[in-house]
N, C-alpha and C. Protein backbone atom coordinates (compact mmCIF):
# COMPACT_ATOMS: atom_id res chain seq x y z
N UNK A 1 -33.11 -12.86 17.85
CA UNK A 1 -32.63 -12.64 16.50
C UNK A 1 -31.10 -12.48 16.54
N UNK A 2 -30.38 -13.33 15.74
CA UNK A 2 -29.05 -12.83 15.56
C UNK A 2 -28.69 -12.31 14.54
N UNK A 3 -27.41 -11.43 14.98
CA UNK A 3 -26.94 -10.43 13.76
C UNK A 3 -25.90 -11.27 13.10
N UNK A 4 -25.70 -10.89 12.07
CA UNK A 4 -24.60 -11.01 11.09
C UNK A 4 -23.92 -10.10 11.28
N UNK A 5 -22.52 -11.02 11.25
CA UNK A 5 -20.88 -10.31 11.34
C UNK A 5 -20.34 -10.19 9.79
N UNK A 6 -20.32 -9.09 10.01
CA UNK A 6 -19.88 -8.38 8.49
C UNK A 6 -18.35 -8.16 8.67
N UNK A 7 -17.84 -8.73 7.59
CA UNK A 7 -16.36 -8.63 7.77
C UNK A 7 -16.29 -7.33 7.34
N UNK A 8 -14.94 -6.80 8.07
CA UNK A 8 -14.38 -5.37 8.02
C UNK A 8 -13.32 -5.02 7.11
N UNK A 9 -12.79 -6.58 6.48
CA UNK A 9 -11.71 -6.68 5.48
C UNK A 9 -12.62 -6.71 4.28
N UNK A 10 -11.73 -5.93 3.42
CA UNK A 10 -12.41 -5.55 2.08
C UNK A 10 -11.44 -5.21 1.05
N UNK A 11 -10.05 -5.91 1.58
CA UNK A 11 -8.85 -6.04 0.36
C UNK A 11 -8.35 -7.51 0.55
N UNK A 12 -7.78 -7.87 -0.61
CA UNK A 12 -7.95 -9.39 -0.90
C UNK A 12 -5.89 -9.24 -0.17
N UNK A 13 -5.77 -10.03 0.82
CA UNK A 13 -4.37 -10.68 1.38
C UNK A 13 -3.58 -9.82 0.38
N UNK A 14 -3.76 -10.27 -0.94
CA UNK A 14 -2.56 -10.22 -2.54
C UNK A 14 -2.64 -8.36 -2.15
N UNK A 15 -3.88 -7.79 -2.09
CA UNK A 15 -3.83 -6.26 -1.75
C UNK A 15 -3.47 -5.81 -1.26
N UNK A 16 -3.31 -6.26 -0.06
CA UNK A 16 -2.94 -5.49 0.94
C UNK A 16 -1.29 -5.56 1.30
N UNK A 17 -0.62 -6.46 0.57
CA UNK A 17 0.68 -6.84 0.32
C UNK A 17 1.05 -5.57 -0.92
N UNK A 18 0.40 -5.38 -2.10
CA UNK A 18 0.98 -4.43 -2.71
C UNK A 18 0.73 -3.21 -2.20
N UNK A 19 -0.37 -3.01 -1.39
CA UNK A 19 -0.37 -1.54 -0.42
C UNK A 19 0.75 -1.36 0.41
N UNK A 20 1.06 -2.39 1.63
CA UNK A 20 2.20 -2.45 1.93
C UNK A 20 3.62 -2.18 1.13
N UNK A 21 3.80 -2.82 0.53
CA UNK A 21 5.17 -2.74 -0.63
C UNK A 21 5.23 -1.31 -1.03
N UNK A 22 3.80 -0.53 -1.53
CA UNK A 22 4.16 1.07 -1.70
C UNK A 22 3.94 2.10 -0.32
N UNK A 23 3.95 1.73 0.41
CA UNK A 23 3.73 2.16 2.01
C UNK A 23 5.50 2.78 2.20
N UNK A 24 6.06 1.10 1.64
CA UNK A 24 7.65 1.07 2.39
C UNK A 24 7.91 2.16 1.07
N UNK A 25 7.93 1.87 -0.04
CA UNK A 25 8.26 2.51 -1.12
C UNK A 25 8.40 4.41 -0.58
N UNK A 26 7.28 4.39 -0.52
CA UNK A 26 6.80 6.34 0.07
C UNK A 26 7.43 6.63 1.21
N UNK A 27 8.08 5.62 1.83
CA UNK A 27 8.48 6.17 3.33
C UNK A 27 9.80 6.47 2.95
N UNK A 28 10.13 5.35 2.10
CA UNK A 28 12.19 5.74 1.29
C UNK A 28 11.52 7.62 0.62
N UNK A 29 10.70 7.53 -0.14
CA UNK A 29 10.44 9.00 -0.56
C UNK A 29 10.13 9.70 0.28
N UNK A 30 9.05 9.80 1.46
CA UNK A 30 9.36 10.90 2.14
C UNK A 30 10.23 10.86 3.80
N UNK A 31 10.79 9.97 3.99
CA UNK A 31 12.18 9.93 4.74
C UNK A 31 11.73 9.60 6.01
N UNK A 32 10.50 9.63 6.98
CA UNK A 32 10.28 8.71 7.84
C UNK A 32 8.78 8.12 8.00
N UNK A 33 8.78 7.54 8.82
CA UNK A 33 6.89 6.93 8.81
C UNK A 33 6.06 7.71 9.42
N UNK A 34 6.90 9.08 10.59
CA UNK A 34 5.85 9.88 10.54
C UNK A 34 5.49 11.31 9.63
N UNK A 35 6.35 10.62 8.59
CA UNK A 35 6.33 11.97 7.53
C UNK A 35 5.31 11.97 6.45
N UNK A 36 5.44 10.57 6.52
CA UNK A 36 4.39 9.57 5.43
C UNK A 36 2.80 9.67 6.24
N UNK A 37 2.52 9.50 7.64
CA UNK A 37 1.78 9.21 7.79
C UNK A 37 1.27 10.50 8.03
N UNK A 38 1.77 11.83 8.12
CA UNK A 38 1.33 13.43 8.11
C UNK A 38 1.05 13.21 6.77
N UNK A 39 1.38 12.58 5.16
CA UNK A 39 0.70 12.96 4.26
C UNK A 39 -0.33 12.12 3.47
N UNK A 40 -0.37 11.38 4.34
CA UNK A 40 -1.74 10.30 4.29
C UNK A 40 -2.75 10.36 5.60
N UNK A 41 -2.63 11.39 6.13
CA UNK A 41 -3.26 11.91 7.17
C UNK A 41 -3.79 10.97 8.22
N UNK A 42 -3.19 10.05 8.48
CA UNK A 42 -3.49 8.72 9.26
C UNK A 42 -2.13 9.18 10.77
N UNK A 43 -2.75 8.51 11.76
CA UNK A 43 -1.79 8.12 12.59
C UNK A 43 -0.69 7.51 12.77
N UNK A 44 0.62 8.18 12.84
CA UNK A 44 1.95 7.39 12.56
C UNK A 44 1.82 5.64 12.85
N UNK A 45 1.42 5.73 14.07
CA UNK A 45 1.26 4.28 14.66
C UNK A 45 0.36 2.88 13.29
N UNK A 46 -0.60 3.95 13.06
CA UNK A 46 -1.54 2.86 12.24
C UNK A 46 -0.59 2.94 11.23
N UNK A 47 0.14 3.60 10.35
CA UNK A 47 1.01 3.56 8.97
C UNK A 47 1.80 2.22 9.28
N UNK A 48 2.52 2.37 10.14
CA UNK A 48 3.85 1.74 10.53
C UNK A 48 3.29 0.48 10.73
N UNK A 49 1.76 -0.03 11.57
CA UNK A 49 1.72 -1.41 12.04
C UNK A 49 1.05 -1.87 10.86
N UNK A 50 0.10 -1.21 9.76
CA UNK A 50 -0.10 -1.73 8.52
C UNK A 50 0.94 -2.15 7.73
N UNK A 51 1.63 -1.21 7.67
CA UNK A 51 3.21 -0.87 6.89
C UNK A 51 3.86 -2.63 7.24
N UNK A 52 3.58 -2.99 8.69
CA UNK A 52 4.48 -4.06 9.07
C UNK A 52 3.79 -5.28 9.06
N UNK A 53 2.24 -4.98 8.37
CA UNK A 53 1.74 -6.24 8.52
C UNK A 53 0.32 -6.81 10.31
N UNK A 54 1.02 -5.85 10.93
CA UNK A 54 0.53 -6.05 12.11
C UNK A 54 -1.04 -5.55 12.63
N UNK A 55 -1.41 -4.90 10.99
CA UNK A 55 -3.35 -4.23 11.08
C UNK A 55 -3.38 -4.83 9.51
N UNK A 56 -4.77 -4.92 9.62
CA UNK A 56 -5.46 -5.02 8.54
C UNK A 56 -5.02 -3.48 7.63
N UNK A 57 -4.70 -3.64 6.50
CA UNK A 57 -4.71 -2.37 5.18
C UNK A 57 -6.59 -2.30 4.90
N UNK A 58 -6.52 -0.81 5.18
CA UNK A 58 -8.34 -0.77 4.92
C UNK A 58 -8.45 -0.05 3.42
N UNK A 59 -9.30 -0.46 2.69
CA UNK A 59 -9.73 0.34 1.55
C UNK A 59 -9.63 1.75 1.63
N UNK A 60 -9.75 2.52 2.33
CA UNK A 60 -9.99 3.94 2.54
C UNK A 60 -8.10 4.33 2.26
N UNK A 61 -7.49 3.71 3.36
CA UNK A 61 -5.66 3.83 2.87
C UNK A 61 -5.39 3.54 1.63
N UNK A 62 -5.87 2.39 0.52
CA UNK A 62 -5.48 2.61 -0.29
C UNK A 62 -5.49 3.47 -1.53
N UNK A 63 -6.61 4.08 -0.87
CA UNK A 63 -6.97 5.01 -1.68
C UNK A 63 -6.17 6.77 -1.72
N UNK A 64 -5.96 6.63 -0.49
CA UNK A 64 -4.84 7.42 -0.04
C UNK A 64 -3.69 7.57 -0.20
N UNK A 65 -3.44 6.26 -0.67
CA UNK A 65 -1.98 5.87 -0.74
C UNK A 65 -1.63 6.36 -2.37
N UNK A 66 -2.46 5.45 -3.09
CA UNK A 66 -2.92 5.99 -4.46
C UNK A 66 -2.85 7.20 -4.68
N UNK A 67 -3.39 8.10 -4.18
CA UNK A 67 -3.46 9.62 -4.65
C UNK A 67 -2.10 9.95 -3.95
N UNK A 68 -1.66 10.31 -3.03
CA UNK A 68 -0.36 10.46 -2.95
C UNK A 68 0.75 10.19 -3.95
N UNK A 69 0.51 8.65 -4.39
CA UNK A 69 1.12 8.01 -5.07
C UNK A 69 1.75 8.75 -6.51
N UNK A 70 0.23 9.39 -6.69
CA UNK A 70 0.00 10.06 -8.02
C UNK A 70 -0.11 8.77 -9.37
N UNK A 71 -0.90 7.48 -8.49
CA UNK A 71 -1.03 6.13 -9.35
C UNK A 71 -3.17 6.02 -9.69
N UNK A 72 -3.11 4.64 -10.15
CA UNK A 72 -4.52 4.89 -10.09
C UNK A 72 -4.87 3.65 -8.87
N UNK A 73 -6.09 3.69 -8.11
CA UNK A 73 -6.28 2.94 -7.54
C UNK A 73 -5.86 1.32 -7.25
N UNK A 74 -6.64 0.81 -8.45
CA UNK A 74 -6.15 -0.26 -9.81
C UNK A 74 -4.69 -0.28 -9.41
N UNK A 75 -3.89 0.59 -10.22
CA UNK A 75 -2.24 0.17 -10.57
C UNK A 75 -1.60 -0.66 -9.14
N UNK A 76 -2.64 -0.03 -8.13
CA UNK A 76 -1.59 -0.07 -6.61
C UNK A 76 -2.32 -1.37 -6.48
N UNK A 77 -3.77 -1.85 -6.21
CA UNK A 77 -3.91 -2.84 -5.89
C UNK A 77 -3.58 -4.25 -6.51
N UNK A 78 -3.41 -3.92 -8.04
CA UNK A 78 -3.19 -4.78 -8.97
C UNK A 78 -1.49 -5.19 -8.61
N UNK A 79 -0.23 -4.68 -8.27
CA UNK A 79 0.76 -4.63 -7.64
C UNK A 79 1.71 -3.90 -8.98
N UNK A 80 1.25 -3.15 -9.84
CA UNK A 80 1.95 -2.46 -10.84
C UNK A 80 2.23 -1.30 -10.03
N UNK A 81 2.63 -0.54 -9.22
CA UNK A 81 3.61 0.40 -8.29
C UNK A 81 4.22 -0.40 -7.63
N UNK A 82 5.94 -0.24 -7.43
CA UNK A 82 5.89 1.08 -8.34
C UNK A 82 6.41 0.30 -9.68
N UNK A 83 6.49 1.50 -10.42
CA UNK A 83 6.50 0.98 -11.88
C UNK A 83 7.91 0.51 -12.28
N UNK A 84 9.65 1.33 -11.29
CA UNK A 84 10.58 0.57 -11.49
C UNK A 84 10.69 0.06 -10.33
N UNK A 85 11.99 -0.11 -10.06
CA UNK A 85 12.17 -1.34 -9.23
C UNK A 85 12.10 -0.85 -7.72
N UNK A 86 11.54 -1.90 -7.16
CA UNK A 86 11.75 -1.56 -5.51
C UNK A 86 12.70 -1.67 -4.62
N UNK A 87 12.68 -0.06 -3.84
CA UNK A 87 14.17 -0.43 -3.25
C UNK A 87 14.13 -0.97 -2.03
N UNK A 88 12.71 -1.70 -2.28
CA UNK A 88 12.66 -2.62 -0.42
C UNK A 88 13.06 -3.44 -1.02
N UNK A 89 12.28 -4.37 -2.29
CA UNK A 89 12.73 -5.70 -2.33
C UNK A 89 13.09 -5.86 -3.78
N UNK A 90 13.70 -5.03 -4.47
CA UNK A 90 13.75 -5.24 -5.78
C UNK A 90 13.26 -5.91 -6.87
N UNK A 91 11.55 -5.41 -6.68
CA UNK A 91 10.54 -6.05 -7.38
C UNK A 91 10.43 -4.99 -8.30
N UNK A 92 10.40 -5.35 -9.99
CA UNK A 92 10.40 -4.43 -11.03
C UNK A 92 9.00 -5.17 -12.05
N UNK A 93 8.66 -4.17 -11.46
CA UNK A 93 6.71 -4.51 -11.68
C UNK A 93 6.98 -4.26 -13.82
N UNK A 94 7.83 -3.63 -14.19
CA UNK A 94 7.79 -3.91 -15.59
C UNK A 94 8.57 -4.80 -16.20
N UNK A 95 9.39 -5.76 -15.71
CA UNK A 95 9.49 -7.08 -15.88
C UNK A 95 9.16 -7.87 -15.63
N UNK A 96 8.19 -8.04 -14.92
CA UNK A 96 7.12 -9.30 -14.33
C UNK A 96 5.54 -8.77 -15.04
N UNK A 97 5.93 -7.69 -15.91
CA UNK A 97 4.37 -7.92 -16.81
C UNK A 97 5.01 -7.96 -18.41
N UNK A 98 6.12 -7.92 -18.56
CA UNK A 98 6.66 -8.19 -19.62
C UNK A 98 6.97 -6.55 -20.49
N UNK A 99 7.42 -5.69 -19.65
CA UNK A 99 7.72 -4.39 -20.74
C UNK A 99 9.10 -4.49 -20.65
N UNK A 100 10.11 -4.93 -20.83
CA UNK A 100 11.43 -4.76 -21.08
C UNK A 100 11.92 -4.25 -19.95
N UNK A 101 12.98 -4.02 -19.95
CA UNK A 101 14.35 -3.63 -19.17
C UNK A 101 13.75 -1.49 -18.88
C-alpha cells in the first residue's frame, strides 16, 4: 500500500510574500530579528530564513505574526499590512486598493 504525500505548504507563494514583507516591517519595529523572533516565540534562525525566503512561511507564523501585528489574519495574508507605506520597499497598501494619499 502506498501513502500519500500531503503537502506541508498551506499558504499560497502571493502569502507567504505578504507574511514576509510584515516580518521585515516588525523587525524595523522591534529593532532586531532576534527581538522579533522572542515575540513571535519562534527561533531567531527560523524568523530570519523565512524572513529571507529561504523556509517555507507556515500558517501557524502567520497567525502569529497577525496578532502581534495587532492586524486580522485576512489583512496580512490578503497583503493590506501594513496599511502605510513600507519602509522595506515602499509599498502603500492604501494606494494600490484605492483609499487616497
Amino acid at each position: 500500500m502506498s501513502r500519500r504525500r500531503i503537502s506541508t505548504i498551506d499558504l499560497t507563494e502571493r502569502e507567504q510574500l505578504h507574511i514576509r514583507n510584515a516580518l521585515h516591517l516588525l523587525r524595523v519595529k522591534f529593532g532586531t530579528w532576534r527581538d522579533l523572533a522572542r515575540m513571535l516565540k519562534y527561533d531567531d534562525s527560523t524568523v530570519t530564513n523565512c524572513a529571507l525566503g529561504h523556509r517555507t512561511v507556515m500558517a501557524s507564523m502567520a497567525f502569529r505574526v497577525a496578532r502581534l501585528a495587532q492586524i486580522s489574519v485576512d489583512e496580512l495574508l490578503s497583503g493590506r499590512y501594513p496599511l502605510r507605506g513600507c519602509p522595506r520597499c515602499g509599498y502603500d497598501a492604501r494606494k494600490a486598493l484605492g483609499s487616497g494619499t
